[in-house]
C-alpha atoms as a PDB file:
ATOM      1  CA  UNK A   1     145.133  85.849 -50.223  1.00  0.00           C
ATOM      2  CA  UNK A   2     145.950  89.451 -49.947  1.00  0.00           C
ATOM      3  CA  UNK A   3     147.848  91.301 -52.578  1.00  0.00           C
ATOM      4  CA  UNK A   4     150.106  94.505 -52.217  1.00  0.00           C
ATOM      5  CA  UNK A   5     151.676  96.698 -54.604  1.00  0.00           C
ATOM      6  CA  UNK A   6     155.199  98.313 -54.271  1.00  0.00           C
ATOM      7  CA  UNK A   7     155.021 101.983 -55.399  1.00  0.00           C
ATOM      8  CA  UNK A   8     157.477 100.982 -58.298  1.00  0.00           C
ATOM      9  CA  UNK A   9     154.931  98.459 -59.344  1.00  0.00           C
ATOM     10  CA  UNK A  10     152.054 101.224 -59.721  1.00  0.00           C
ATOM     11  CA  UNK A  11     154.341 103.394 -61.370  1.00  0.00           C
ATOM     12  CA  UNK A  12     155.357 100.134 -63.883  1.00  0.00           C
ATOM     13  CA  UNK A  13     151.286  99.642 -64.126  1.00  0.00           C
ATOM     14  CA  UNK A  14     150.920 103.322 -65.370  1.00  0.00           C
ATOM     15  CA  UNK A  15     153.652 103.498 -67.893  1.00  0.00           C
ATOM     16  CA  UNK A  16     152.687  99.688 -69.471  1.00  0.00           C
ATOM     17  CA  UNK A  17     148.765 100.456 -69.102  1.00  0.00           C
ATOM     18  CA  UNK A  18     149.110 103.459 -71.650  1.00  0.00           C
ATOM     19  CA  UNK A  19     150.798 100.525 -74.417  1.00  0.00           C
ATOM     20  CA  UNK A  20     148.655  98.003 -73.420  1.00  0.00           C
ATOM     21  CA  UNK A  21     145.193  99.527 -73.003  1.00  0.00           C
ATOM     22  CA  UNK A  22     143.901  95.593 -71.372  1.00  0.00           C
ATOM     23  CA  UNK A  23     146.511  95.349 -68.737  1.00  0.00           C
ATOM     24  CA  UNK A  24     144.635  96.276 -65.402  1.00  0.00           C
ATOM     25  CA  UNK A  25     142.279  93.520 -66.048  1.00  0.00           C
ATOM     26  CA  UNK A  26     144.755  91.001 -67.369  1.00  0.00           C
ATOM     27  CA  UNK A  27     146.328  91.377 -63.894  1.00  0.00           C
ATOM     28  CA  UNK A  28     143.204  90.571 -62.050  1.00  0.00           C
ATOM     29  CA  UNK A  29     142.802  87.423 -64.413  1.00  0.00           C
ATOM     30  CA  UNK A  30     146.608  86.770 -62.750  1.00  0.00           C
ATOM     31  CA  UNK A  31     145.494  87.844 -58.936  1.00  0.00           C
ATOM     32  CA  UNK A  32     142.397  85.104 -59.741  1.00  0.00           C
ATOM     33  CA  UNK A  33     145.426  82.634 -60.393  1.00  0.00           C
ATOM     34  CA  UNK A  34     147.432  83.399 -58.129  1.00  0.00           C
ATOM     35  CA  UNK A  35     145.176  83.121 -55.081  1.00  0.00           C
ATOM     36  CA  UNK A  36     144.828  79.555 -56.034  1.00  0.00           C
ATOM     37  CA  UNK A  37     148.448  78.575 -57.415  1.00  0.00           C
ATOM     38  CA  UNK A  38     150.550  81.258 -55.711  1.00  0.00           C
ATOM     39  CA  UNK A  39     153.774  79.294 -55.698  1.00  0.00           C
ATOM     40  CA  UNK A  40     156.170  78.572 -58.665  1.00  0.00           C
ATOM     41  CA  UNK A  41     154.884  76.701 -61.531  1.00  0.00           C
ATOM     42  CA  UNK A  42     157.565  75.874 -63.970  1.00  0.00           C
ATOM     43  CA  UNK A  43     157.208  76.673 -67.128  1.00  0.00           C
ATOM     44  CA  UNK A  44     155.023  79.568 -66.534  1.00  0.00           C
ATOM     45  CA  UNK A  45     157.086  80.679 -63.108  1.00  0.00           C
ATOM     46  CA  UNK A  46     159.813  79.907 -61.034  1.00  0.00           C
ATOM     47  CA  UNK A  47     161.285  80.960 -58.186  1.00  0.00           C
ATOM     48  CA  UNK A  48     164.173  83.575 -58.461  1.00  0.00           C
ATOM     49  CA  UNK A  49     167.681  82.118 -56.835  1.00  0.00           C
ATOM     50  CA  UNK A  50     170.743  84.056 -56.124  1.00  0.00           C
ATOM     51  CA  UNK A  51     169.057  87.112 -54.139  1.00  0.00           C
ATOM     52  CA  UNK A  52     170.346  86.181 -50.937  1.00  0.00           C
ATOM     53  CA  UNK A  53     167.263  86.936 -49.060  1.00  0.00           C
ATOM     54  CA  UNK A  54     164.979  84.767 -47.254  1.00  0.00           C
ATOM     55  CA  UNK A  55     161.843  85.937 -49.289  1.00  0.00           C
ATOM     56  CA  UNK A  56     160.341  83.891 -51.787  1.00  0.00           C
ATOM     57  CA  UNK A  57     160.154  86.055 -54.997  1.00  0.00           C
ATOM     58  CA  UNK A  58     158.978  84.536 -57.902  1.00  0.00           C
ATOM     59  CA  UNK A  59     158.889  85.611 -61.709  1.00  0.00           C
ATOM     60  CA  UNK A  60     156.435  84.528 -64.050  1.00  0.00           C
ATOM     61  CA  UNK A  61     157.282  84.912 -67.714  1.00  0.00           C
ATOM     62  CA  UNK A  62     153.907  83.624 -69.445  1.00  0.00           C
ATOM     63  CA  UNK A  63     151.524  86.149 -69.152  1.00  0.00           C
ATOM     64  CA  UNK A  64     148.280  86.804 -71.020  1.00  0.00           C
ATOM     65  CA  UNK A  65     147.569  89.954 -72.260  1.00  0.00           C
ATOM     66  CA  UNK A  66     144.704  90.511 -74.879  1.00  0.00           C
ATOM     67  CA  UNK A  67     146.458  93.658 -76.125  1.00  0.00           C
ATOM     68  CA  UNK A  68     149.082  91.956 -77.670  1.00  0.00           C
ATOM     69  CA  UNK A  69     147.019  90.455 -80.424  1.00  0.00           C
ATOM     70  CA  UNK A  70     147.651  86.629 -80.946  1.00  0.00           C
ATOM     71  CA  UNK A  71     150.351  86.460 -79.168  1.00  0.00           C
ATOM     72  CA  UNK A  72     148.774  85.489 -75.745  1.00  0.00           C
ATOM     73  CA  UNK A  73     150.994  83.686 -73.476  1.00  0.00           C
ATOM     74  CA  UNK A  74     154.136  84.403 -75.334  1.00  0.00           C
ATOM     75  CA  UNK A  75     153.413  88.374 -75.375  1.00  0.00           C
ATOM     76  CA  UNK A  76     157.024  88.676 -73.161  1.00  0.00           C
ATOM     77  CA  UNK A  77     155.145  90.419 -70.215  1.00  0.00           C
ATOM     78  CA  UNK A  78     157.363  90.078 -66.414  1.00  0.00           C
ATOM     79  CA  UNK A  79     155.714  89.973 -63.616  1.00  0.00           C
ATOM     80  CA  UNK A  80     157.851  89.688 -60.578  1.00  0.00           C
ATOM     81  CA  UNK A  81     156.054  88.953 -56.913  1.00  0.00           C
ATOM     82  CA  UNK A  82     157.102  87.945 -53.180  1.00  0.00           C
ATOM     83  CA  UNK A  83     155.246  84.918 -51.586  1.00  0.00           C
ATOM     84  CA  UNK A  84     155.016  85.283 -47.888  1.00  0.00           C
ATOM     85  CA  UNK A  85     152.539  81.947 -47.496  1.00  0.00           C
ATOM     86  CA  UNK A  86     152.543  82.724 -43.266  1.00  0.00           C
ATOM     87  CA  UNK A  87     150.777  85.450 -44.080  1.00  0.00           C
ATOM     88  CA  UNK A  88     148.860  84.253 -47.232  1.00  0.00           C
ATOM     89  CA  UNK A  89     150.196  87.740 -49.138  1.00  0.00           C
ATOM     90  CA  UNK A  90     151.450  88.218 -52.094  1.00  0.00           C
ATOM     91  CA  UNK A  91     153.694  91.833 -53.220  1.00  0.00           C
ATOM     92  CA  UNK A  92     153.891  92.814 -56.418  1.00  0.00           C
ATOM     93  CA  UNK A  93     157.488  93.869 -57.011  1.00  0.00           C
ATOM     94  CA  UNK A  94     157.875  94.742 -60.829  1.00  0.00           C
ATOM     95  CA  UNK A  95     156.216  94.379 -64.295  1.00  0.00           C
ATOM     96  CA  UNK A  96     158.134  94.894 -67.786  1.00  0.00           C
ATOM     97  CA  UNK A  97     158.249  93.817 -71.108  1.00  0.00           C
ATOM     98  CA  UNK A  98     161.082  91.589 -72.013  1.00  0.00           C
ATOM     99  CA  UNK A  99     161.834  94.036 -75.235  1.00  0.00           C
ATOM    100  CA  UNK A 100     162.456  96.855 -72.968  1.00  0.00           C
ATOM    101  CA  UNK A 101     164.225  94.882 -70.515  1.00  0.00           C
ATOM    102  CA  UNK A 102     166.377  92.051 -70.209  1.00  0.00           C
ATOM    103  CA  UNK A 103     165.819  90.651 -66.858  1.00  0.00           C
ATOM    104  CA  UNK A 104     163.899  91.525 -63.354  1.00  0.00           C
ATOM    105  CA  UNK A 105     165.639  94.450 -61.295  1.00  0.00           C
ATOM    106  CA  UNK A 106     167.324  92.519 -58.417  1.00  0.00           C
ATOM    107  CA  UNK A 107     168.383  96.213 -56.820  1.00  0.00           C
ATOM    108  CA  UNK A 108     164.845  97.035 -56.106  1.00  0.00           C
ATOM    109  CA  UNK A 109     164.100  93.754 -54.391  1.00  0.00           C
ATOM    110  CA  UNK A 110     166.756  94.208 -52.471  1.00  0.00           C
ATOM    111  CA  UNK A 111     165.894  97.029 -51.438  1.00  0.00           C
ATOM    112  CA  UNK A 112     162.483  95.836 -50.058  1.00  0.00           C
ATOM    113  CA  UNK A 113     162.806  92.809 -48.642  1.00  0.00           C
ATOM    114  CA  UNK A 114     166.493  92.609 -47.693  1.00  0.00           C
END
């Protein structure tokens, strides 16, 4: 499995690293799991409807993070991908914190992979 980051994503990684000092190596924990369980898995992830584009993007909404103390999988972390199994890739799209934002930004998938 290969994995790709959208410049937005980077720039998401940067801003959320600075809060939460663990999260580069929380998302390699995720990467691990995702090479072998890349598709949806409700009710950590499902697939996002309603785009209107052919891509498989997926959202997970259960992600571990040590620095949020004790709250592990409920610590409100986003991550947002695209599954392209033909090509055993995944694309990181966006990562946020569900206190600073309410839901994943369906503009900026659009914008890459309409």
């Amino acid at each position: 499995m290969t994995f790709e980051e959208l410049p937005e994503f980077q720039r998401d990684m940067k801003l959320l690293s600075k809060k939460f000092r663990n999260l580069y190596e929380d998302l390699l924990v995720v990467k691990q799991v995702l090479a072998v369980f890349p598709d949806e898995r409700p009710p950590f992830s499902f697939r996002i409807s309603d785009l209107g584009i052919e891509s498989c993007v997926i959202k997970i909404k259960k992600i571990a993070c040590r620095s949020l103390k004790g709250r592990g999988v409920n610590s409100g972390l986003r991550l947002i991908y695209a599954y392209f199994p033909e090509h055993q890739k995944i694309v990181f799209i966006e990562l946020y914190h569900k206190s600073d934002q309410e839901m994943e930004s369906r503009g900026r998938i659009w914008d890459h992979f309409k």
